[in-house]
PDB file of N, CA and C in Angstrom:
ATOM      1  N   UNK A   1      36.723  20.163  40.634  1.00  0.00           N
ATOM      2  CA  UNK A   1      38.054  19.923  40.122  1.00  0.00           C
ATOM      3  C   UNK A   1      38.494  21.023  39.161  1.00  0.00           C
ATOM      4  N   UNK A   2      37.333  21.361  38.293  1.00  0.00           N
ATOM      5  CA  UNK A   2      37.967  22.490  37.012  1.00  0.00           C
ATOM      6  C   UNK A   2      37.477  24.113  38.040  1.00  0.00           C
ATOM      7  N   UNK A   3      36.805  23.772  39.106  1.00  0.00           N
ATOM      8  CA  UNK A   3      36.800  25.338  39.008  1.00  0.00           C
ATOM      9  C   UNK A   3      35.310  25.867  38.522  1.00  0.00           C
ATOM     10  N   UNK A   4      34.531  25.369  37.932  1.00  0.00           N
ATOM     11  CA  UNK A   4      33.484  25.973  36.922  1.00  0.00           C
ATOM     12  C   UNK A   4      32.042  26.021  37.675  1.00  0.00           C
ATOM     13  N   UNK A   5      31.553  27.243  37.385  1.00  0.00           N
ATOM     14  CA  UNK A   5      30.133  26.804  37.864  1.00  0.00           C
ATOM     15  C   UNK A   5      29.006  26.548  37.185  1.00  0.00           C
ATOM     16  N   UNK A   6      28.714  25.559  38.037  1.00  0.00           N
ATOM     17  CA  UNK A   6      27.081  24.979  36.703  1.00  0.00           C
ATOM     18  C   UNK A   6      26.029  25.098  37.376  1.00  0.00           C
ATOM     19  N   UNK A   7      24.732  25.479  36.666  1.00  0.00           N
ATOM     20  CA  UNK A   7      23.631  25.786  37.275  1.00  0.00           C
ATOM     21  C   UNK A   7      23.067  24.627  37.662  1.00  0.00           C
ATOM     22  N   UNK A   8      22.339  24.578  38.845  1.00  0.00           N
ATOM     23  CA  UNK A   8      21.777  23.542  39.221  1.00  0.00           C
ATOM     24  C   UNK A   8      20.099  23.022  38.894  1.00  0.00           C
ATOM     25  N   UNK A   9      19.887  24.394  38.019  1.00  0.00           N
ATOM     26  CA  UNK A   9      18.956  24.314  37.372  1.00  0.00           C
ATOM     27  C   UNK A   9      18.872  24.687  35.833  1.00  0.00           C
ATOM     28  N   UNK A  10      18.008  24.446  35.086  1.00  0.00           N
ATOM     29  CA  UNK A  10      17.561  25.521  33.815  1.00  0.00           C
ATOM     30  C   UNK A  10      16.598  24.788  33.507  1.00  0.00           C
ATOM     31  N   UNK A  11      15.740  25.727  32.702  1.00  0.00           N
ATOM     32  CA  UNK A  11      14.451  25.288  32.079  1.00  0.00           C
ATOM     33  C   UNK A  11      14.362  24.524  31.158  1.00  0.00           C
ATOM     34  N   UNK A  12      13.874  23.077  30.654  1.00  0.00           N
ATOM     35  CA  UNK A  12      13.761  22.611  29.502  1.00  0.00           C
ATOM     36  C   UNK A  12      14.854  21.439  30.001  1.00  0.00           C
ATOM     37  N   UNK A  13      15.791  21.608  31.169  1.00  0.00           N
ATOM     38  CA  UNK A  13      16.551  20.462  31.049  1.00  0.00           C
ATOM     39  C   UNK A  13      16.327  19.587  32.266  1.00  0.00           C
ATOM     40  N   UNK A  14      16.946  18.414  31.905  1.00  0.00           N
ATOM     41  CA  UNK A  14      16.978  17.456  33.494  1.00  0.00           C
ATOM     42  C   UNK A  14      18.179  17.666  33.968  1.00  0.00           C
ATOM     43  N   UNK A  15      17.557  18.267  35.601  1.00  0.00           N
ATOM     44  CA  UNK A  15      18.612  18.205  36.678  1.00  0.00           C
ATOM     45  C   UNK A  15      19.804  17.461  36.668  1.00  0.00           C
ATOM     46  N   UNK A  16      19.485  15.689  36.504  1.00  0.00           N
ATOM     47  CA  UNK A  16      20.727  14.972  36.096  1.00  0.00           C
ATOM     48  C   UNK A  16      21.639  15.530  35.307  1.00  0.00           C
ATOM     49  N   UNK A  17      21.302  15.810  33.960  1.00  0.00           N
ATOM     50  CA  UNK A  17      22.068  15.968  33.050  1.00  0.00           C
ATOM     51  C   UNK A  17      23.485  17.324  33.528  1.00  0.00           C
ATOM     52  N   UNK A  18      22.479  18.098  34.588  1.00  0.00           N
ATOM     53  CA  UNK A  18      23.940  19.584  34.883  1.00  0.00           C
ATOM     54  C   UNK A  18      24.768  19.019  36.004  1.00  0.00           C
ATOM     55  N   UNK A  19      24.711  18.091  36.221  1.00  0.00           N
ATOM     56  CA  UNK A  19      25.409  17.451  37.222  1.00  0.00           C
ATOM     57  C   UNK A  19      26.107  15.957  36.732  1.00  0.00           C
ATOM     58  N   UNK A  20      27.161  16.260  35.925  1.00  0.00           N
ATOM     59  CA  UNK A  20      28.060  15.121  35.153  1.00  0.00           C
ATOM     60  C   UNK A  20      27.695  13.896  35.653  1.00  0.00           C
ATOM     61  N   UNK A  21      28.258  13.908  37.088  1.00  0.00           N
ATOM     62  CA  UNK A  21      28.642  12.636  37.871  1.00  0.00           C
ATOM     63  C   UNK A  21      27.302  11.600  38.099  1.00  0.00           C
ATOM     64  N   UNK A  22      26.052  12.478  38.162  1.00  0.00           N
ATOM     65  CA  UNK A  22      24.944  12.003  38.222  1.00  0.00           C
ATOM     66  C   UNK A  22      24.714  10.982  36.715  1.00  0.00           C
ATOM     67  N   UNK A  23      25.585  11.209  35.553  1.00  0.00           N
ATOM     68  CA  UNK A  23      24.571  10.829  34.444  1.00  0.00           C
ATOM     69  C   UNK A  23      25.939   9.524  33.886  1.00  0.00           C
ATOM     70  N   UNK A  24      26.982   9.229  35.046  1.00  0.00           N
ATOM     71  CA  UNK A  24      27.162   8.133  34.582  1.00  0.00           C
ATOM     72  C   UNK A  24      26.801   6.942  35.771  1.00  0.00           C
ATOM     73  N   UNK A  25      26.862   5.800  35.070  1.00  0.00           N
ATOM     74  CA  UNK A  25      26.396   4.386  35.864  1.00  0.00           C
ATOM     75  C   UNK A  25      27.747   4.058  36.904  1.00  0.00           C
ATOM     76  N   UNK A  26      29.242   4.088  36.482  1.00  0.00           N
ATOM     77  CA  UNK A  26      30.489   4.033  37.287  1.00  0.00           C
ATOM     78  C   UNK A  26      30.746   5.191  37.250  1.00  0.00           C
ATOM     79  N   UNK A  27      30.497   5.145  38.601  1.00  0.00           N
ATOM     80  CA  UNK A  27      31.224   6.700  39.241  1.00  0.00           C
ATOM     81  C   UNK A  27      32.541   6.714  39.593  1.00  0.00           C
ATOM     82  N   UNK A  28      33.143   5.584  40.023  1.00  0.00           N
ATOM     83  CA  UNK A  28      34.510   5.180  39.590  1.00  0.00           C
ATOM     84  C   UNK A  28      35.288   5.865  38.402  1.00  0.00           C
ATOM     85  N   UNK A  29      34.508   4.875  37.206  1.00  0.00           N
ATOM     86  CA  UNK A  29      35.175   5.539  35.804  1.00  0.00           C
ATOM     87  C   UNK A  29      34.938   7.003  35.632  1.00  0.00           C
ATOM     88  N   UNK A  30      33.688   7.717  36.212  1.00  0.00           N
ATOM     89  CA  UNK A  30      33.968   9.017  36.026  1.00  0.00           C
ATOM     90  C   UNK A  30      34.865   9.940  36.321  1.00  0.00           C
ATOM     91  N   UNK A  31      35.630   9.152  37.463  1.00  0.00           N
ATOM     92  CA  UNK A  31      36.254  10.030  38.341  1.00  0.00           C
ATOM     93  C   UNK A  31      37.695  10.195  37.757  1.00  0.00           C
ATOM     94  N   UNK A  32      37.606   8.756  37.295  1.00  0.00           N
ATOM     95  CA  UNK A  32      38.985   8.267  36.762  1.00  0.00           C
ATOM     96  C   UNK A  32      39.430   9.349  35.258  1.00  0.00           C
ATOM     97  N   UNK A  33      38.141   9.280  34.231  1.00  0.00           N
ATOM     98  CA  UNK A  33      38.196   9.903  33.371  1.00  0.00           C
ATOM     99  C   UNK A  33      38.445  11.710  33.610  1.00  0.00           C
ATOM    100  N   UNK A  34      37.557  12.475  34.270  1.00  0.00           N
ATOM    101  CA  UNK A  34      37.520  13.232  35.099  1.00  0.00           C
ATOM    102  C   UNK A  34      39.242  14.045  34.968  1.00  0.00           C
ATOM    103  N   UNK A  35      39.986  13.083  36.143  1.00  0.00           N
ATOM    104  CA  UNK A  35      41.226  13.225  36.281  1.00  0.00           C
ATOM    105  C   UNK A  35      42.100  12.902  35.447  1.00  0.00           C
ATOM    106  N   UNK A  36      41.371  12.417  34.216  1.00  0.00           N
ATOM    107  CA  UNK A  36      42.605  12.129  32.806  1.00  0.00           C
ATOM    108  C   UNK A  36      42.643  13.218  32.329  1.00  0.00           C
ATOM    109  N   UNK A  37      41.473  13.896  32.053  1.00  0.00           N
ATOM    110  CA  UNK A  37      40.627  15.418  31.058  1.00  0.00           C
ATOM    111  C   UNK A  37      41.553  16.571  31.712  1.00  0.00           C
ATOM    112  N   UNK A  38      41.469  16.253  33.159  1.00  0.00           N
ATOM    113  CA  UNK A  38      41.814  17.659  34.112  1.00  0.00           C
ATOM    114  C   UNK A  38      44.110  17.247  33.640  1.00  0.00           C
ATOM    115  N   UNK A  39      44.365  16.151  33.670  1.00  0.00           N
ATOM    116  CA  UNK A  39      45.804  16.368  33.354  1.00  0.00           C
ATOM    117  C   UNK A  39      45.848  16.160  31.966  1.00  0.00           C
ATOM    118  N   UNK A  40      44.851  16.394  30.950  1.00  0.00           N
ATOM    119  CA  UNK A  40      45.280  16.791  29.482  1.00  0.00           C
ATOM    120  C   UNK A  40      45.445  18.053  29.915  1.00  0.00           C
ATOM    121  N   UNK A  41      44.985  19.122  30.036  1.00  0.00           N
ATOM    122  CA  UNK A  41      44.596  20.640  30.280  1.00  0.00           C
ATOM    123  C   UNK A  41      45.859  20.673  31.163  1.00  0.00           C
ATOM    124  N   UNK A  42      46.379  20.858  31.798  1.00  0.00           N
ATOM    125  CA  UNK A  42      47.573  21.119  32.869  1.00  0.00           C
ATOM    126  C   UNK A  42      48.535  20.145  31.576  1.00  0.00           C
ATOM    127  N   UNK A  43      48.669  19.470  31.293  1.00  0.00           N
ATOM    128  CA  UNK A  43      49.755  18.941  30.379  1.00  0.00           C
ATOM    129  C   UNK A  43      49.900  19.876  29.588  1.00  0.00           C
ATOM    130  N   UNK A  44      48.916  20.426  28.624  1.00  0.00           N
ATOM    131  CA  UNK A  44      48.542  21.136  27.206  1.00  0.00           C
ATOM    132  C   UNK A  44      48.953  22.752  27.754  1.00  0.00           C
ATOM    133  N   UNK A  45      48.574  22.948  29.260  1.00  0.00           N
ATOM    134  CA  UNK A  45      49.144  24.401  29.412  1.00  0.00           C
ATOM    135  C   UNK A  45      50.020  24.653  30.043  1.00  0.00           C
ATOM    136  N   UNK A  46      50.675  23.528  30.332  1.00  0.00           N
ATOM    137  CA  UNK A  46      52.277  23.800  30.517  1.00  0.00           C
ATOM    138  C   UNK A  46      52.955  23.708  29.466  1.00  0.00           C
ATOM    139  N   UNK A  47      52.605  23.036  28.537  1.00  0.00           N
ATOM    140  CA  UNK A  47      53.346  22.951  27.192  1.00  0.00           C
ATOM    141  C   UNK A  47      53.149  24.303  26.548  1.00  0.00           C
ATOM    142  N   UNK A  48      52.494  25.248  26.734  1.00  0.00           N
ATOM    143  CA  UNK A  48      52.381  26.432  25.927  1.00  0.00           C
ATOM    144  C   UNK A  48      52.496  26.883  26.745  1.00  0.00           C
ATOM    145  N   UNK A  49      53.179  27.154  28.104  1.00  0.00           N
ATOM    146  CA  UNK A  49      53.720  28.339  29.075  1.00  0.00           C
ATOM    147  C   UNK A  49      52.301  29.086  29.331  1.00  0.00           C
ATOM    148  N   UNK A  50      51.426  28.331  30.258  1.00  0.00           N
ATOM    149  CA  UNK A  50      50.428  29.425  30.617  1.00  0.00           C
ATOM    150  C   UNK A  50      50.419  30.530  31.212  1.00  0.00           C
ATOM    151  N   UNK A  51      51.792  30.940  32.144  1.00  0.00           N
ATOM    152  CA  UNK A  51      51.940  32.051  32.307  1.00  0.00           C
ATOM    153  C   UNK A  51      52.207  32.815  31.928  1.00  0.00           C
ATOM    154  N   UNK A  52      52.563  32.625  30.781  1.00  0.00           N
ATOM    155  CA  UNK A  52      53.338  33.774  29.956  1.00  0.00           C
ATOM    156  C   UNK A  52      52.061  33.953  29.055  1.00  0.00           C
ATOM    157  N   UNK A  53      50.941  33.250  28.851  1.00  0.00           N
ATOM    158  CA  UNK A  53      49.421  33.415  27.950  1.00  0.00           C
ATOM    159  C   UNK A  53      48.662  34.067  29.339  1.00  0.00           C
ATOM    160  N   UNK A  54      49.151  34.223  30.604  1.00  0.00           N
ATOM    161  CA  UNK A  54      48.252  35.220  31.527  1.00  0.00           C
ATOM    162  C   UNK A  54      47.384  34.548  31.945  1.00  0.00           C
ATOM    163  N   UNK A  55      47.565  33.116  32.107  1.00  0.00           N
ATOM    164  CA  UNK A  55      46.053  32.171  32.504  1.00  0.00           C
ATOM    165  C   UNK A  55      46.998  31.377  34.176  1.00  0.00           C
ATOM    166  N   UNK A  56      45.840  31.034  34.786  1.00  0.00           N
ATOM    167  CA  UNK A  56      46.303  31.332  36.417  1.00  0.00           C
ATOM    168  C   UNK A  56      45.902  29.779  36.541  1.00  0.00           C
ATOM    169  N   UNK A  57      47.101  29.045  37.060  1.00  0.00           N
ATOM    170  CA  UNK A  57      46.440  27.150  37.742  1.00  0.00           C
ATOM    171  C   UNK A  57      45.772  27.466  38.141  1.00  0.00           C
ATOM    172  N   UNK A  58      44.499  26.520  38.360  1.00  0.00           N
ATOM    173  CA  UNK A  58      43.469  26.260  39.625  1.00  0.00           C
ATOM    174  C   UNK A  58      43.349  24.896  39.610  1.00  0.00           C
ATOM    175  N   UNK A  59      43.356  24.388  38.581  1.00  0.00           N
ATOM    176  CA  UNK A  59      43.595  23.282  38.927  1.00  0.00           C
ATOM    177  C   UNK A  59      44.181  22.329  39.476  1.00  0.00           C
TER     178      UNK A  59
END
């Protein structure tokens, strides 16, 4: 949804944990929340004209 890449590994951590969706119990509510987070960010950078700050939708 954001675009980002996360490692699917690193040392010292659990796999679950780099993979969001894995580390909640409703995957429902994650999804839901998810898509609240992703239209704060598109709300917040349309309100400050992201094109004119040089930053590109992907979302």
């Amino acid at each position: 949804m954001f675009g980002l890449a996360v490692p699917a590994h690193c040392p010292g951590v659990p796999d679950d944990i780099l993979d969001p969706p894995r580390t909640w119990a409703d995957k429902t509510a994650y999804d839901a929340q998810a898509h609240r987070l992703r239209d704060l960010f598109r709300n917040n950078l349309n309100a400050h004209d992201d094109a004119a700050m040089g930053i590109k939708a992907v979302m």
